[in-house]
C-alpha atoms as a PDB file:
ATOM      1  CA  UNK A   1      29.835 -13.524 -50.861  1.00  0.00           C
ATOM      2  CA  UNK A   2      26.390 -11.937 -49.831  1.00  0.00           C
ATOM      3  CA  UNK A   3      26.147 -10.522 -46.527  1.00  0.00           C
ATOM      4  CA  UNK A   4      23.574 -11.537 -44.032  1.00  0.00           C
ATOM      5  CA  UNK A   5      21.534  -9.010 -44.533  1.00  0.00           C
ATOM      6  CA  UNK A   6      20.730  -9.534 -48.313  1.00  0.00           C
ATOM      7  CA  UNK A   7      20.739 -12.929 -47.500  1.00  0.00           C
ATOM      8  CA  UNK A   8      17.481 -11.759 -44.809  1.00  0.00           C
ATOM      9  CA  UNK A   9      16.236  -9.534 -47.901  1.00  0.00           C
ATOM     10  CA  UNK A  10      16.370 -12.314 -50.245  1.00  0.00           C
ATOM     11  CA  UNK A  11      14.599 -14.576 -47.859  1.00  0.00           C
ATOM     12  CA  UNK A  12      12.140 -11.869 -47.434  1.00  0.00           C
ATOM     13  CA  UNK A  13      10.959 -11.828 -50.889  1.00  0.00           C
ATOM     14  CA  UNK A  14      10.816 -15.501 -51.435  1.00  0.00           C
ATOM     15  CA  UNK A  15       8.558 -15.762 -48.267  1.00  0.00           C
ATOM     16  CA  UNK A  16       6.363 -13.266 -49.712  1.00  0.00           C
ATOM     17  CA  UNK A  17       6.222 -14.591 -53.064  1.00  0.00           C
ATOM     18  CA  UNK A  18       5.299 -17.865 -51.296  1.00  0.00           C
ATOM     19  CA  UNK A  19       2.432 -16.175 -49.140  1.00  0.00           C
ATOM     20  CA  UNK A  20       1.138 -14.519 -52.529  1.00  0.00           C
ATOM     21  CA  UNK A  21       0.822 -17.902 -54.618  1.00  0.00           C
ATOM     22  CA  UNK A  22      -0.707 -19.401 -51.609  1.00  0.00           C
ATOM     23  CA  UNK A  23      -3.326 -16.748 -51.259  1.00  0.00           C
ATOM     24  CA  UNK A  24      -3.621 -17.013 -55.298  1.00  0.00           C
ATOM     25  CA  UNK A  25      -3.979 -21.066 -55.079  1.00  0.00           C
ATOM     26  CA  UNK A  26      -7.295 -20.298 -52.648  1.00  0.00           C
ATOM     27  CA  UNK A  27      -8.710 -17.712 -54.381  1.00  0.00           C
ATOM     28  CA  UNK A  28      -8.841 -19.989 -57.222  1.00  0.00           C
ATOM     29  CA  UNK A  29      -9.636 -22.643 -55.317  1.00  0.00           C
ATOM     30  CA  UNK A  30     -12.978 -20.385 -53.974  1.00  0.00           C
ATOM     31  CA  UNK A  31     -13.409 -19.442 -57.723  1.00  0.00           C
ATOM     32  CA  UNK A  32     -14.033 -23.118 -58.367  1.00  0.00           C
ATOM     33  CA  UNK A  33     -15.654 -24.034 -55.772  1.00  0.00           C
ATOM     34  CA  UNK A  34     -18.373 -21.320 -56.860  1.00  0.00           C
ATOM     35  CA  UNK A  35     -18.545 -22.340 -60.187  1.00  0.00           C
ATOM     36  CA  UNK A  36     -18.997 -25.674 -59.080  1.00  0.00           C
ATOM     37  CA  UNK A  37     -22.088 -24.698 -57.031  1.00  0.00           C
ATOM     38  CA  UNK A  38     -23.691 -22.999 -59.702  1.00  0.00           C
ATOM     39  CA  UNK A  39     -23.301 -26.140 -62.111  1.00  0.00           C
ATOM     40  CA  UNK A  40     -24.767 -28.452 -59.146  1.00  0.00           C
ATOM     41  CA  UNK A  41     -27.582 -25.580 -58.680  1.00  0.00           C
ATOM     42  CA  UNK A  42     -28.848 -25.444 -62.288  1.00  0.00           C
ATOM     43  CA  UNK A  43     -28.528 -29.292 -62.538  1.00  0.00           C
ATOM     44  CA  UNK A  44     -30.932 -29.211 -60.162  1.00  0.00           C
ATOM     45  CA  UNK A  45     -33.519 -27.040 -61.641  1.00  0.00           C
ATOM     46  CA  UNK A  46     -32.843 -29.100 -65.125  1.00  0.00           C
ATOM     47  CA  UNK A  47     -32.967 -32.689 -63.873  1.00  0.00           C
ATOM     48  CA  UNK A  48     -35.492 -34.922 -61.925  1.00  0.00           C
ATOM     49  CA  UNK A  49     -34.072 -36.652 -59.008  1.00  0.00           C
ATOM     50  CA  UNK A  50     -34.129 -39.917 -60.772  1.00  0.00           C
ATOM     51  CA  UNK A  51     -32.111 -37.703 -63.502  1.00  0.00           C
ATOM     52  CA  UNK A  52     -29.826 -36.640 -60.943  1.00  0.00           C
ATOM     53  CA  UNK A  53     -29.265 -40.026 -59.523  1.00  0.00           C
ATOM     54  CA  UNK A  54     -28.663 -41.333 -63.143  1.00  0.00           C
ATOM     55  CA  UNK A  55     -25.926 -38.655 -63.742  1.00  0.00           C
ATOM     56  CA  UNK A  56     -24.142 -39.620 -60.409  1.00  0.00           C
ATOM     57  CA  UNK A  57     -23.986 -43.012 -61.162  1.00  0.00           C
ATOM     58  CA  UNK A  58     -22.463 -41.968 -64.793  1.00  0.00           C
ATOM     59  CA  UNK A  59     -20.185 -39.577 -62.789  1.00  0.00           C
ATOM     60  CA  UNK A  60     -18.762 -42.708 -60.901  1.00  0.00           C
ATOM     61  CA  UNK A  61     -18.303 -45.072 -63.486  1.00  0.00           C
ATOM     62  CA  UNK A  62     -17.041 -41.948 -66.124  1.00  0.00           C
ATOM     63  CA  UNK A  63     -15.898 -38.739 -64.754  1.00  0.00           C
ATOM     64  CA  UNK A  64     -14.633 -37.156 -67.890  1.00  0.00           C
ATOM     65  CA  UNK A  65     -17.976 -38.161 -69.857  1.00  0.00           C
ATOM     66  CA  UNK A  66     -19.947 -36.951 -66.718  1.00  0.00           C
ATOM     67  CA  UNK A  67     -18.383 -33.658 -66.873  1.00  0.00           C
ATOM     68  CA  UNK A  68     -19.369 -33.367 -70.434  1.00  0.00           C
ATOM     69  CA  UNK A  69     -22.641 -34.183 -70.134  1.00  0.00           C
ATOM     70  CA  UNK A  70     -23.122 -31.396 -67.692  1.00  0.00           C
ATOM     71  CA  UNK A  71     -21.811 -29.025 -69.541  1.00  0.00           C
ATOM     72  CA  UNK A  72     -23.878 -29.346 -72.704  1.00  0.00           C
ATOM     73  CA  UNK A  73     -27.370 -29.784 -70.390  1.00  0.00           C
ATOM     74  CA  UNK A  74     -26.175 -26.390 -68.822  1.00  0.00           C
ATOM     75  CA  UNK A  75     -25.735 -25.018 -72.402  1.00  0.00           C
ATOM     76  CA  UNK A  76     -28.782 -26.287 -73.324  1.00  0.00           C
ATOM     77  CA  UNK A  77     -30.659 -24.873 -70.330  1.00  0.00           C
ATOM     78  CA  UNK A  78     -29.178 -21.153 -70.847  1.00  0.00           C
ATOM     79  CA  UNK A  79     -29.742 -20.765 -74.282  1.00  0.00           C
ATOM     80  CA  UNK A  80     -33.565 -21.916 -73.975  1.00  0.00           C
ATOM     81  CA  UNK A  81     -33.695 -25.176 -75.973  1.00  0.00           C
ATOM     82  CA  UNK A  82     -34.811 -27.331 -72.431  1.00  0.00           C
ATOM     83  CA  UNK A  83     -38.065 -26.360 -72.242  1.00  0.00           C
ATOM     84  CA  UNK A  84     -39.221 -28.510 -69.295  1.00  0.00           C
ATOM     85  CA  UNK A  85     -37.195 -30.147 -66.677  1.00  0.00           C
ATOM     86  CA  UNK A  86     -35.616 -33.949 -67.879  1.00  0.00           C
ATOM     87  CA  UNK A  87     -36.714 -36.794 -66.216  1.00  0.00           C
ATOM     88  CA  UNK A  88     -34.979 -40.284 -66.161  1.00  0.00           C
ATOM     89  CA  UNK A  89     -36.466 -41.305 -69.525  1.00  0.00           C
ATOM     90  CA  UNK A  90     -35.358 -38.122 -71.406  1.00  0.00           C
ATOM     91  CA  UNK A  91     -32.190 -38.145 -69.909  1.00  0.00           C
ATOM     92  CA  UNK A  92     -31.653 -41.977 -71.210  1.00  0.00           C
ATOM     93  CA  UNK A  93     -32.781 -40.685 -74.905  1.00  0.00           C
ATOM     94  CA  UNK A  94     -30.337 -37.623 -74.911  1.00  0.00           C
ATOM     95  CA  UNK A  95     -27.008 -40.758 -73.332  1.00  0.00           C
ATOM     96  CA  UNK A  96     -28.067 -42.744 -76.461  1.00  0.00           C
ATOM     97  CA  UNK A  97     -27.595 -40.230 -78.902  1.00  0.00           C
ATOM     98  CA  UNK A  98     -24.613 -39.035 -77.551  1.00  0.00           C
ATOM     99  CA  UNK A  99     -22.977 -42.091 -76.736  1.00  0.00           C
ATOM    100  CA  UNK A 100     -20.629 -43.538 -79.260  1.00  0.00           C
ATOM    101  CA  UNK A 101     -21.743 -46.480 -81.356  1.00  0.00           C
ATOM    102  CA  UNK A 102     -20.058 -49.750 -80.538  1.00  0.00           C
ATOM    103  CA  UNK A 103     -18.754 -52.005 -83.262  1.00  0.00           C
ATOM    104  CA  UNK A 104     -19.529 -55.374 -83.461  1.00  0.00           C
ATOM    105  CA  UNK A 105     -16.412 -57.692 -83.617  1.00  0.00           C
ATOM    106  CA  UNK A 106     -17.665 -61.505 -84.152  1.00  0.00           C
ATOM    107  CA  UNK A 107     -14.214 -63.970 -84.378  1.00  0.00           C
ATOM    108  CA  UNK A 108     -14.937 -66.945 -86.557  1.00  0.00           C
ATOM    109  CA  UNK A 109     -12.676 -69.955 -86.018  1.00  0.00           C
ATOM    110  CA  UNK A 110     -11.437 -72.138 -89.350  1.00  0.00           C
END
């Protein structure tokens, strides 16, 4: 049977590997939460409020989709192809090109 003392040791380590992977969990966290900023700082130079507002309405209704957009507008803005910033209008043009085409489905009764 262990003695106390490597019982101490072993709770020793554990609480040290616990203190580690918490101090991990908010660097990444702080990681994140600059990357975040960034995104939400170059949005802003992209997009017209109306834009903006647009997006966050699209963020609250479709997160995932959201996300997306955001990340091919920043790609777009950092390799050059947005020239100008987008207003409401343009920003409706690039949705309906990306969004995916609905099917019709008519039912017919007999």
């Amino acid at each position: 049977m262990a003695s106390e003392e490597e019982l101490e040791e072993i709770r020793k380590r554990k609480y040290e590997q616990m203190l580690q992977a918490q101090a991990g969990a908010a660097e990444e966290e702080g990681r994140r939460k600059e990357i975040e900023e960034a995104k939400r700082n170059i949005i802003r130079q992209i997009l017209t409020s109306e834009a903006r507002e647009r997006l966050n309405n699209i963020r609250m209704a479709k997160p995932e989709f959201a996300e997306q957009l955001e990340n091919q507008l920043i790609a777009l803005a950092q390799s050059g192809r947005i020239k100008s910033v987008i207003n409401d209008v343009q920003l409706k043009e690039i949705l309906r090109q990306i969004m995916p085409r609905k099917r019709e489905i008519s039912i017919t009764r007999i």
